[in-house]
Protein backbone atom coordinates (compact mmCIF):
# COMPACT_ATOMS: atom_id res chain seq x y z
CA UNK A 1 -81.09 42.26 -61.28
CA UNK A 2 -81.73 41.40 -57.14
CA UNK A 3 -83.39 37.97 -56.67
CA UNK A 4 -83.10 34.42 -55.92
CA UNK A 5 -81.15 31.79 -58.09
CA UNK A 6 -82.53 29.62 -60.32
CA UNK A 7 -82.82 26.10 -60.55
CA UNK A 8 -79.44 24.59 -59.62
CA UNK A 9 -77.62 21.16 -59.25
CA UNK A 10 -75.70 19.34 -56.72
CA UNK A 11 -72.55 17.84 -58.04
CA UNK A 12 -69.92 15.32 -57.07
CA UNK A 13 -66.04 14.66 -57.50
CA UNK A 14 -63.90 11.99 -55.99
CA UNK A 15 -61.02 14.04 -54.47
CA UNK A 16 -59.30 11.22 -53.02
CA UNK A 17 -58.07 7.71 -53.78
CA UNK A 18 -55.30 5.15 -52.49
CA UNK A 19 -53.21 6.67 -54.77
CA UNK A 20 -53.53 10.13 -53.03
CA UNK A 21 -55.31 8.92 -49.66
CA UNK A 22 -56.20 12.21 -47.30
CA UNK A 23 -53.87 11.58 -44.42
CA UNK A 24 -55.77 12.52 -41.49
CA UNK A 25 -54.55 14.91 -38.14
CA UNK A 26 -55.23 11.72 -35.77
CA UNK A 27 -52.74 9.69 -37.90
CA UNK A 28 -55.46 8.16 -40.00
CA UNK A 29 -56.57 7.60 -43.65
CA UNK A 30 -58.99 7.66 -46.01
CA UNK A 31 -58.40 6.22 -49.53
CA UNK A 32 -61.37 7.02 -51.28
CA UNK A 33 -62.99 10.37 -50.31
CA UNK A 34 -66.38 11.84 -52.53
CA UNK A 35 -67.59 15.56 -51.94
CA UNK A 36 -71.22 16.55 -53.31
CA UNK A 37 -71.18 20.54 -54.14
CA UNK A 38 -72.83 23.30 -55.69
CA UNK A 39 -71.53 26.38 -57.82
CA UNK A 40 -73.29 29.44 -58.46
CA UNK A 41 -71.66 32.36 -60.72
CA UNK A 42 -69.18 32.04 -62.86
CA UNK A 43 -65.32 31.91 -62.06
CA UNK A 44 -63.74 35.30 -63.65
CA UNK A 45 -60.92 34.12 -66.16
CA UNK A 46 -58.12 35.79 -63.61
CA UNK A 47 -59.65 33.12 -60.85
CA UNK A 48 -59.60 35.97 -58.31
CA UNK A 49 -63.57 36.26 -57.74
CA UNK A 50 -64.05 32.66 -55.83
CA UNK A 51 -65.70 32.74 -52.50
CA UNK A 52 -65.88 29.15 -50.82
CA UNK A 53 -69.41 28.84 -48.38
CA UNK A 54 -69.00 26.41 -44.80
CA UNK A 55 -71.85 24.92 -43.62
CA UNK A 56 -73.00 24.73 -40.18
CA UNK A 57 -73.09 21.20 -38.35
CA UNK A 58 -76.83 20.11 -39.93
CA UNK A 59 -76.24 21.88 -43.58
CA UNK A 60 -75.68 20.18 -46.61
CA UNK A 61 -74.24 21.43 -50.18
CA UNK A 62 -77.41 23.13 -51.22
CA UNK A 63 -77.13 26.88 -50.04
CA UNK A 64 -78.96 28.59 -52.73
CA UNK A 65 -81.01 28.08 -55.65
CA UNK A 66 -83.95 25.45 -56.38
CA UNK A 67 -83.38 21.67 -57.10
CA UNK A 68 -85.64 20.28 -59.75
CA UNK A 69 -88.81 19.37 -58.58
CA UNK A 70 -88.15 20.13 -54.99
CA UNK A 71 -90.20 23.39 -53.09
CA UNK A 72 -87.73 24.35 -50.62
CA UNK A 73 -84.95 26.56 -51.48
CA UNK A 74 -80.81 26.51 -50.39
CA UNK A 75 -80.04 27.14 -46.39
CA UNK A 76 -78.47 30.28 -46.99
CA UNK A 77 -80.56 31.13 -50.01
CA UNK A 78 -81.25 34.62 -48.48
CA UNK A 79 -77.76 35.68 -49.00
CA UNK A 80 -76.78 34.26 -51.97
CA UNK A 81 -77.69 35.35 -55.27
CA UNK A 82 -78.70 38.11 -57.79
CA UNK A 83 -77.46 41.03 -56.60
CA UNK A 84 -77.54 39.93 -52.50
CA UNK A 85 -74.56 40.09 -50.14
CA UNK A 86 -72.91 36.85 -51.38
CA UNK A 87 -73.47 38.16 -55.23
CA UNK A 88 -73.61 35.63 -57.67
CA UNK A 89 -72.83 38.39 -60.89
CA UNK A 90 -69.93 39.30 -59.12
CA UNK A 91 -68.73 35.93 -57.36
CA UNK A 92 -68.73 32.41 -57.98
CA UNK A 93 -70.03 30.80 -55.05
CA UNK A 94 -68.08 27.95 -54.16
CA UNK A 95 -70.93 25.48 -51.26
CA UNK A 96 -69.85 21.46 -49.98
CA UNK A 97 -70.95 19.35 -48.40
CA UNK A 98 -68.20 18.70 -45.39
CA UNK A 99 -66.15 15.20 -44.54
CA UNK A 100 -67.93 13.16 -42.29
CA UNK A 101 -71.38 14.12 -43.24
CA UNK A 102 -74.44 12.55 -44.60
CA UNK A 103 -75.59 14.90 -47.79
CA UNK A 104 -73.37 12.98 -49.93
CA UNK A 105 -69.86 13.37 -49.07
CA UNK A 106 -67.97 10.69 -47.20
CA UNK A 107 -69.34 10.01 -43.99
CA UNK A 108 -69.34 6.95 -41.49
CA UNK A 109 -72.44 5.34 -43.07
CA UNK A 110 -70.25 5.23 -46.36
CA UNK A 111 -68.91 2.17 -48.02
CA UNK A 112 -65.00 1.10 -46.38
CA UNK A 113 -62.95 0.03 -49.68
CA UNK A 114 -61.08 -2.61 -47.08
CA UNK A 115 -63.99 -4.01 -46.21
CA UNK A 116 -66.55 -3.70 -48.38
CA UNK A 117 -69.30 -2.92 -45.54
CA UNK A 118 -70.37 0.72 -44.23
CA UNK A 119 -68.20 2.25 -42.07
CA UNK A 120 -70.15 3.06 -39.43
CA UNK A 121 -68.33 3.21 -36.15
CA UNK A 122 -64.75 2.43 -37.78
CA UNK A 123 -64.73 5.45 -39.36
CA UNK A 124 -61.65 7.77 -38.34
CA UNK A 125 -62.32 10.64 -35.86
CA UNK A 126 -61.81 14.07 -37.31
CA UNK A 127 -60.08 17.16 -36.91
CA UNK A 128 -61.35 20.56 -38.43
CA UNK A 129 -58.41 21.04 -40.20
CA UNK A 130 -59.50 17.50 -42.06
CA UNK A 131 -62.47 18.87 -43.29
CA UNK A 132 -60.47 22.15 -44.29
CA UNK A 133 -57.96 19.43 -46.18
CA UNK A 134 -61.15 18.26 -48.13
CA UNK A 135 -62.16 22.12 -48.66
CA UNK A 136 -58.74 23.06 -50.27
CA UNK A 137 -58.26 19.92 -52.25
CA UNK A 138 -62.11 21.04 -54.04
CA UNK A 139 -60.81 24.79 -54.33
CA UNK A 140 -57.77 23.22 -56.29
CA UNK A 141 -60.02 21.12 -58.41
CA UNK A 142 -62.12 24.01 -59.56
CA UNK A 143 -58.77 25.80 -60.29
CA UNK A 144 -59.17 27.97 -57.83
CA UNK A 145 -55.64 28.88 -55.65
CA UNK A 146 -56.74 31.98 -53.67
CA UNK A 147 -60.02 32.90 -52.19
CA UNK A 148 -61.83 36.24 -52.44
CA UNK A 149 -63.57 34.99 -48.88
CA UNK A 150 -64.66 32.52 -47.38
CA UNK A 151 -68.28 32.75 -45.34
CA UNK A 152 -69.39 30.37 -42.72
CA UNK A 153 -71.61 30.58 -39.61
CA UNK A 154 -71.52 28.26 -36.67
CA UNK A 155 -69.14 24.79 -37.46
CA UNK A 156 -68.55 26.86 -41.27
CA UNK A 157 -67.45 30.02 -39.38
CA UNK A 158 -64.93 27.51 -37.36
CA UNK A 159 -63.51 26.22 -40.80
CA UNK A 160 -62.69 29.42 -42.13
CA UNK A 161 -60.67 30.40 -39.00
CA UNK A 162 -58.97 26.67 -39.31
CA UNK A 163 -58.70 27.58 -43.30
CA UNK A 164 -56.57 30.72 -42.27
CA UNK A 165 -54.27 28.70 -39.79
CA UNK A 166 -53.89 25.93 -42.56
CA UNK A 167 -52.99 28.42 -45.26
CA UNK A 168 -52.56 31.54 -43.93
CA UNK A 169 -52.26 33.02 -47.62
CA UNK A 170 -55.23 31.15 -49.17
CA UNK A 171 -58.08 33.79 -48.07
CA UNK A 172 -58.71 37.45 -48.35
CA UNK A 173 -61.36 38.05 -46.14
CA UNK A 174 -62.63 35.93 -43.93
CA UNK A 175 -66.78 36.26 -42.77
CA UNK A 176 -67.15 33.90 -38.89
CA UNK A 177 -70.72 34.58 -37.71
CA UNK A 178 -71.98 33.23 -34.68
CA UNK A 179 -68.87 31.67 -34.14
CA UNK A 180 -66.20 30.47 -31.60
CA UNK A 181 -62.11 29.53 -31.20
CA UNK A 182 -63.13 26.48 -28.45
CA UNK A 183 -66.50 25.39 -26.79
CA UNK A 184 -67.81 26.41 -23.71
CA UNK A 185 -68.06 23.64 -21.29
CA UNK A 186 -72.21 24.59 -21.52
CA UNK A 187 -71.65 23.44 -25.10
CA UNK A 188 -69.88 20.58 -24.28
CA UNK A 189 -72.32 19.32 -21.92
CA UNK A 190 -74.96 19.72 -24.15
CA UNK A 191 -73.43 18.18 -26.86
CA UNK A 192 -72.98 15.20 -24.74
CA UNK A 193 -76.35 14.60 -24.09
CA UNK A 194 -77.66 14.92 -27.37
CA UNK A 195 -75.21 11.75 -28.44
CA UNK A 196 -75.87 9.65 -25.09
CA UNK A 197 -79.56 9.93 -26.51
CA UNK A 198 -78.48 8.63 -29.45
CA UNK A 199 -76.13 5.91 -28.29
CA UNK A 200 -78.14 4.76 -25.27
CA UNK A 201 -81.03 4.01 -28.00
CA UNK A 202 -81.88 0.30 -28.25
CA UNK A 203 -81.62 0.28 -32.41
CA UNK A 204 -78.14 2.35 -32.50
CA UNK A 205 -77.03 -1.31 -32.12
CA UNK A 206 -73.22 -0.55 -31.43
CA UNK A 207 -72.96 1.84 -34.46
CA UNK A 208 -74.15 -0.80 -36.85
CA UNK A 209 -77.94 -0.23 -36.99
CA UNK A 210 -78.01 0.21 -40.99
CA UNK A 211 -77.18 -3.31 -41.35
CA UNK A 212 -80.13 -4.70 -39.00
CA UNK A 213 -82.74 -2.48 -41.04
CA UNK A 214 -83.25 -0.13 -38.26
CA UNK A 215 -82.39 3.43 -36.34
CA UNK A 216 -82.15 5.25 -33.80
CA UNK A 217 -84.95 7.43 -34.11
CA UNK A 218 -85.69 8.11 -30.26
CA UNK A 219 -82.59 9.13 -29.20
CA UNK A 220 -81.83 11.49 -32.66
CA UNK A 221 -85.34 12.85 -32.23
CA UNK A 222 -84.38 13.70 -28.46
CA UNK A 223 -81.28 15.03 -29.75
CA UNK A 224 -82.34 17.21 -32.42
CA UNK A 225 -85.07 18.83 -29.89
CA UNK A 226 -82.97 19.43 -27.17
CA UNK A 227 -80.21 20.93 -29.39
CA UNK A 228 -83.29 23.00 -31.21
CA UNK A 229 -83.72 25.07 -27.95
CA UNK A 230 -80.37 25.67 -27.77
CA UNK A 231 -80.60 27.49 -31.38
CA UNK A 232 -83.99 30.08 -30.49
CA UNK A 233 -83.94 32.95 -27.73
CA UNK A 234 -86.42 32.69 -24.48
CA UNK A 235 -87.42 36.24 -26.94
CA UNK A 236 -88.77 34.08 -29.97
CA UNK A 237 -90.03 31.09 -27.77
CA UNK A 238 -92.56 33.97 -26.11
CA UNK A 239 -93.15 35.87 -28.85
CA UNK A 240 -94.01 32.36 -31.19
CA UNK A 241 -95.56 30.25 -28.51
CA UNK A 242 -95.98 32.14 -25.16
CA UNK A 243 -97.63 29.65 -22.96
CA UNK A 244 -100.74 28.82 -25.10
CA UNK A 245 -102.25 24.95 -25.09
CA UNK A 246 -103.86 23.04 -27.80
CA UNK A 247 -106.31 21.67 -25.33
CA UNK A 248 -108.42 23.62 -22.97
CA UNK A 249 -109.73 23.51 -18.86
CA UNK A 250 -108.52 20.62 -16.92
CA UNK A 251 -108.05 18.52 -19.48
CA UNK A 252 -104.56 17.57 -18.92
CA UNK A 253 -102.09 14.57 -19.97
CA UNK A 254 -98.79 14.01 -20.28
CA UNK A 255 -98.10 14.30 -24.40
CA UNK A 256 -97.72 17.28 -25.98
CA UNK A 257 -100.29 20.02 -25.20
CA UNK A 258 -98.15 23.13 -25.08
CA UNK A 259 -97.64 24.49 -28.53
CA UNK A 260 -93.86 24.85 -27.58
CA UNK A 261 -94.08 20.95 -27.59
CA UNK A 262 -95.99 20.39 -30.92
CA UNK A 263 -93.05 22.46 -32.38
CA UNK A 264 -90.50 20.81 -30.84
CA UNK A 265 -91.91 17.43 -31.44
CA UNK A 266 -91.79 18.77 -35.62
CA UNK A 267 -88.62 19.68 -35.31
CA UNK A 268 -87.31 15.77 -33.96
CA UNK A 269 -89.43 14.47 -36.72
CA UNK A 270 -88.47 16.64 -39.53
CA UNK A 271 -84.41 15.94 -38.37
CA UNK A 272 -85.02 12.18 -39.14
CA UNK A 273 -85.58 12.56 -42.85
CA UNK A 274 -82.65 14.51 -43.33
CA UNK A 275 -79.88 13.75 -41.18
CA UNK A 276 -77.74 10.36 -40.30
CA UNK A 277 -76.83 9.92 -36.54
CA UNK A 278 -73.38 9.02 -36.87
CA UNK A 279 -72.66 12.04 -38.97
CA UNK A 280 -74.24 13.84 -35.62
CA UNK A 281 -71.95 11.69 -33.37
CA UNK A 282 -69.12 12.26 -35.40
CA UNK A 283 -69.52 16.19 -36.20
CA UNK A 284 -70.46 17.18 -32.51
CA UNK A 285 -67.32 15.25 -31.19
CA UNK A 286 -64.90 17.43 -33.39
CA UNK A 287 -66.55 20.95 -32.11
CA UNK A 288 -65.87 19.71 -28.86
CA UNK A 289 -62.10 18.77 -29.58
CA UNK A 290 -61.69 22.60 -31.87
CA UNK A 291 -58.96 24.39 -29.45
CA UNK A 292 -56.77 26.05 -32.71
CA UNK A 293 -55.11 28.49 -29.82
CA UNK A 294 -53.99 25.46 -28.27
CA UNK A 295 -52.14 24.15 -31.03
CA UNK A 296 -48.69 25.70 -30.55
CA UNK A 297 -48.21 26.45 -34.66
CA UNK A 298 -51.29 28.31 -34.71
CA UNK A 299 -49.72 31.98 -33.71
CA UNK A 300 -46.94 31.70 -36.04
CA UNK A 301 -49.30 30.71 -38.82
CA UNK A 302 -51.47 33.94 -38.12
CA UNK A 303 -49.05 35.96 -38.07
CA UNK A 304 -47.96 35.39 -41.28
CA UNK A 305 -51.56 35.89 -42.57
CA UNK A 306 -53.01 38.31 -44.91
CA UNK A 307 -56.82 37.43 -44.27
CA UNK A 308 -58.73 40.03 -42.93
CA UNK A 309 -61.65 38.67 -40.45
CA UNK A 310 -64.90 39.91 -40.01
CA UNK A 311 -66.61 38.94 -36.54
CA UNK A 312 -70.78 38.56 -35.84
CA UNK A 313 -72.43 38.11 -33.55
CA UNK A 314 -76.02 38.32 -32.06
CA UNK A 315 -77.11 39.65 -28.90
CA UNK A 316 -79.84 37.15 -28.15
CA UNK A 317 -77.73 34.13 -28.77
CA UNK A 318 -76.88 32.75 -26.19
CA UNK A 319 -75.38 29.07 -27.14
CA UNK A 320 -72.22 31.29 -29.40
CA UNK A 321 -72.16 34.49 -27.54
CA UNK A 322 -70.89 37.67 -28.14
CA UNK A 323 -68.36 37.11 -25.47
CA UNK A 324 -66.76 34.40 -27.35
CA UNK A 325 -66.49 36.35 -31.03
CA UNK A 326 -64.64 39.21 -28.61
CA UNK A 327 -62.50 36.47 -27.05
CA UNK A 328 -61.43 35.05 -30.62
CA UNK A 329 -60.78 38.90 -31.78
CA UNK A 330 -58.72 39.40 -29.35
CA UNK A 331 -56.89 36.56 -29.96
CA UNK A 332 -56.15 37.49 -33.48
CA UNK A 333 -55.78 40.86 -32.98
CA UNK A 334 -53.01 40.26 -30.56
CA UNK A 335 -50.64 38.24 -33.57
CA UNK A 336 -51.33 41.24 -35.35
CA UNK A 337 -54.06 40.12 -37.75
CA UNK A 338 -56.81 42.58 -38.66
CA UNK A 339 -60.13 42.03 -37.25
CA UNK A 340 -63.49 43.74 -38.22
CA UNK A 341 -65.59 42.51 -34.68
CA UNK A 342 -69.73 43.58 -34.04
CA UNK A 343 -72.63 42.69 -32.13
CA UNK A 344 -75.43 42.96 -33.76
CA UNK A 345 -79.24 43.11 -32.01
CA UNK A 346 -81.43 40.02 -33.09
CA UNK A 347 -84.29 38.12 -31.40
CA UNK A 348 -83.85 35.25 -33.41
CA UNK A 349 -80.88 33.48 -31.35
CA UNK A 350 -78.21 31.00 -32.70
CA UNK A 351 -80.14 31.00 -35.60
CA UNK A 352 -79.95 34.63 -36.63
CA UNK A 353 -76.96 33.60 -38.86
CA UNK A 354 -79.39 32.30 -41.24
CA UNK A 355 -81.92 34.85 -40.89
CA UNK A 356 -82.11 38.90 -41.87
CA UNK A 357 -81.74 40.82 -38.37
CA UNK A 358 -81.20 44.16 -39.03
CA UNK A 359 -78.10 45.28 -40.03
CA UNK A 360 -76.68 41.64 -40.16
CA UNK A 361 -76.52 40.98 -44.68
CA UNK A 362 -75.67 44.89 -45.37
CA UNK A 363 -72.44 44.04 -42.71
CA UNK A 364 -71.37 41.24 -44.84
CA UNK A 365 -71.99 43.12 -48.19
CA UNK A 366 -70.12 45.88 -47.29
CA UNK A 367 -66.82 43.78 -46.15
CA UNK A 368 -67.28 41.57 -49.53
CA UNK A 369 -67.36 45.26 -51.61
């Protein structure tokens, strides 16, 4: 059978407490740490068929599937399932929500056990090899101690590649699409735009805003559009909008008219249902800080790997270019670690990792056969 999954469930485990606090890179701790998670498949009875899903900075726990009484399906619900590249008869799918986000895994808006209060802007800044700590302490749970693979595009792509520095013996392949070893300073500087919108906003009120009853809407809205263009090729923008108008002649003013803007002005809107601005603070700050080639264990801990990599990318992207998936080959190629790299043609952009280009979900089924 080839088709979509069913109707599925988000679950949650508490996978740390002051009794076994996850001790964090920048030297601090969290003492109570909750993951929400999904599962689809079964786990073979040798434990050898698990393959563990990343999520990209705005994802959530729900990849595939249908919740109960909701109409839209997972993120990556094209992929996984029945018969598809990530195949649920063959693999149990393994999709959380990652530390520091909003979808219902620990997060700065979540309660501090010291204090009582959310944590807002006292929560600890993270490392990607935190949210990897999280990852592996969820694979251990589900009594799982290798990985068939491990899938992730964008941020997810980033925490496999941290996952095989970590534990260079926990994965056997290793799927990175539209992905990069360290930020260009373009995606810095946009990055840092998108959270002075959000900070300068007069309701972020010092980090605290949940406690006056309010948010930062503007600036998130501002943030979420401006990153949004950053996702879609000057290709789609033509081909979906070109330069058409909702109103006509002369009649001109300064809101939205083009349909580029409508779109864009969605897109804000839409964000502000479904995502927490400190989770955005927080998760854009630790892309910026992801140098693992900088770290001076990180060769010696590929080189005693056994994961074999497979590299995508898209021609039309343009924020994660090909250039940087060749970079980050070469990089592992030269400690000796075997490396499966493509470009693929898309006119979708960034977001052709969660889309069908050509070519782009029989590449990932044939590395995962």
């Amino acid at each position: 059978m080839t088709g979509p999954l069913g109707y599925v469930e988000t679950q949650r485990v508490v996978l740390a407490s002051p009794d076994d606090p996850l001790q964090l890179r920048g030297g601090g701790r969290l003492d109570h740490v909750e993951v929400a998670y999904e599962t689809y498949g079964e786990l073979s009875p040798e434990r050898d068929n698990a393959v563990f899903v990343c999520h990209a900075l705005t994802g959530d726990a729900h990849a595939a599937g249908l919740h109960v009484g909701a109409k839209k399906r997972g993120w990556w619900d094209n992929l996984i399932g029945h018969g598809k590249p990530v195949d649920t008869d063959r693999f149990f799918v393994i999709s959380p929500n990652l530390l520091g986000g909003c979808s219902g895994t620990t997060g700065p808006l979540s309660t501090d056990p010291a204090t009582g209060a959310p944590y807002c802007l006292d929560f600890p800044m993270l490392h990607m090899t935190d949210l990897v700590a999280v990852h592996r302490r969820l694979a251990a749970h589900l009594g799982v101690e290798r990985l068939y693979a491990a899938v992730g595009g964008s941020l997810g792509g980033m925490q496999v590649l941290q996952w095989a520095i970590d534990d260079p013996d926990a994965i056997d392949r290793a799927v990175l699409v539209a992905a990069s070893s360290r930020l260009t300073p373009e995606n810095i500087a946009f990055s840092t735009v998108g959270r002075e919108a959000i900070m300068s906003d007069p309701d972020f009120c010092g980090g605290r805003y949940v406690e006056q009853g309010v948010f930062p809407w503007r600036g998130q809205k501002v943030a979420r559009m401006m990153a949004h263009i950053t996702y879609v090729s000057a290709q789609s923008m033509e081909t979906k909008f070109g330069h058409r108008r909702r109103s006509h002649g002369d009649d001109w003013t300064l809101g939205p008219d083009f349909e580029v803007e409508h779109y864009l002005q969605h897109q804000g809107q839409v964000f502000l249902d479904r995502f927490d601005a400190l989770s955005y603070l927080y998760l854009t700050r630790l892309l910026d800080y992801f140098d693992p080639f900088g770290d001076p264990g990180t060769a010696d801990a590929l080189r005693r790997t056994s994961t074999r990599f497979q590299l995508t990318s898209f021609d039309s992207d343009w924020r994660f270019d090909s250039a940087q998936s060749a970079a980050l080959a070469g990089q592992l190629e030269a400690l000796g670690v075997e490396v499966d790299c493509a470009e693929l043609t898309s006119p979708f952009g960034h977001d052709s990792f969660l889309l069908e280009p050509h070519g782009y979900h029989d590449r990932i089924a044939d590395f995962l056969a």
